[in-house]
C-alpha atoms as a PDB file:
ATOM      1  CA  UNK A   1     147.954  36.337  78.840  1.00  0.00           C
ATOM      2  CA  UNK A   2     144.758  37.218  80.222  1.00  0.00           C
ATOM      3  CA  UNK A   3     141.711  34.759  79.526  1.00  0.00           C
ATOM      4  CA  UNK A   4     139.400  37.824  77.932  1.00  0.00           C
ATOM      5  CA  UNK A   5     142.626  38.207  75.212  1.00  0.00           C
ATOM      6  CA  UNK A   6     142.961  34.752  74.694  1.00  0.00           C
ATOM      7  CA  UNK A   7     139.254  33.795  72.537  1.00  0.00           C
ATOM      8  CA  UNK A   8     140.766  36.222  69.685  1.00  0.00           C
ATOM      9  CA  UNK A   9     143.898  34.019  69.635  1.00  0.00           C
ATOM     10  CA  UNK A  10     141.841  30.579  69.732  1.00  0.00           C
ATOM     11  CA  UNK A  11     139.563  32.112  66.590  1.00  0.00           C
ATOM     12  CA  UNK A  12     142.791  32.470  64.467  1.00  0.00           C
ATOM     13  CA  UNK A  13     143.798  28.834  65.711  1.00  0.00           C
ATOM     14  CA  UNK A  14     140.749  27.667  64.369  1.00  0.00           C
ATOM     15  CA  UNK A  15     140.453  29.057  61.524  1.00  0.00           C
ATOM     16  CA  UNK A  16     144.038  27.787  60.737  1.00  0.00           C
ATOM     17  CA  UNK A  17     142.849  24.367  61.621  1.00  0.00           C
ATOM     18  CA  UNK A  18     139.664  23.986  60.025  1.00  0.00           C
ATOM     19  CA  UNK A  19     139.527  26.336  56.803  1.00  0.00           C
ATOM     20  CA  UNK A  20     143.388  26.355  56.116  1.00  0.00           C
ATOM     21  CA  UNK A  21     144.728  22.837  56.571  1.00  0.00           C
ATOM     22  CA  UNK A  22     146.578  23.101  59.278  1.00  0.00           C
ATOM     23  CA  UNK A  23     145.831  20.138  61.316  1.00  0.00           C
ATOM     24  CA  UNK A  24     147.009  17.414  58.914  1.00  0.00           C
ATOM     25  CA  UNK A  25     150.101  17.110  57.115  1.00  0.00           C
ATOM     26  CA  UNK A  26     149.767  17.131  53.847  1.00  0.00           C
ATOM     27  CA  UNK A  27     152.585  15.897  52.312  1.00  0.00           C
ATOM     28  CA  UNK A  28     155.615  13.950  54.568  1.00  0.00           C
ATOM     29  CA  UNK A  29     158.878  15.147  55.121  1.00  0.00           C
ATOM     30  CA  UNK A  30     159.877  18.657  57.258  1.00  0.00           C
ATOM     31  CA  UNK A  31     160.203  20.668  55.084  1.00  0.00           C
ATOM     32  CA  UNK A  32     156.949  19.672  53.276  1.00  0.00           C
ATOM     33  CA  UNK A  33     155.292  20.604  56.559  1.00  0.00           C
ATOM     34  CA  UNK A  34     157.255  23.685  56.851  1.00  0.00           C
ATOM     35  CA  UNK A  35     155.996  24.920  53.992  1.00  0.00           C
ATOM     36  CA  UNK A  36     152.594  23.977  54.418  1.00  0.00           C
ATOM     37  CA  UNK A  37     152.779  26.059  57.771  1.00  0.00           C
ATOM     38  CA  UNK A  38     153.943  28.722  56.188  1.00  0.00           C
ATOM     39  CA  UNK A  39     151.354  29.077  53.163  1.00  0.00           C
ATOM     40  CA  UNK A  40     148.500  28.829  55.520  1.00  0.00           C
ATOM     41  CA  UNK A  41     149.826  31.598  58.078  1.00  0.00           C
ATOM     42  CA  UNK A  42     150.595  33.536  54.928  1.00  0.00           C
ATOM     43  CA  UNK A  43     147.028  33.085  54.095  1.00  0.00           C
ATOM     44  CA  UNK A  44     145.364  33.986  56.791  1.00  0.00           C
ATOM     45  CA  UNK A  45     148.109  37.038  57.372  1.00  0.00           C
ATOM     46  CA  UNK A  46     146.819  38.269  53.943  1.00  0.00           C
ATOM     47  CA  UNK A  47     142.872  37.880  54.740  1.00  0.00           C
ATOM     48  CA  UNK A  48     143.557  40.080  57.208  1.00  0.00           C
ATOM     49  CA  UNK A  49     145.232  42.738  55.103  1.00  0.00           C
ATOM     50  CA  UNK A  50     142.860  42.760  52.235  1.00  0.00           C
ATOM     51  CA  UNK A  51     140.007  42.867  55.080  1.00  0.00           C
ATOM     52  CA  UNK A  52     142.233  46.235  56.781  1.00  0.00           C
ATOM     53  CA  UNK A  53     142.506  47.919  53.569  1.00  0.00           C
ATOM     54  CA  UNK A  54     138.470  47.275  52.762  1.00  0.00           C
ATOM     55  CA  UNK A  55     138.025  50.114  56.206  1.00  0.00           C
END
């Protein structure tokens, strides 16, 4: 991956990490992290759609 490419991947990162909750566990167990994973991907994923379909 090329370093210009890479800031648009780090944004996403942080916004995961910071907005989303998805630098602390909230809840123990595997699966309870799996889940939480997945709710905040599927978060941001949709941000982005509704922001798409706004153009």
């Amino acid at each position: 991956m090329k370093a210009k490419e890479r800031y648009k991947i780090e944004a996403k990162n942080s916004e995961l990490k910071h907005r989303h909750g998805y630098d602390v566990a909230s809840s123990s167990g595997l699966s309870g992290m799996e889940i939480q994973g997945a709710m905040a991907i599927f978060a941001v994923n949709l941000k982005r759609i509704l922001k798409l379909l706004e153009q």
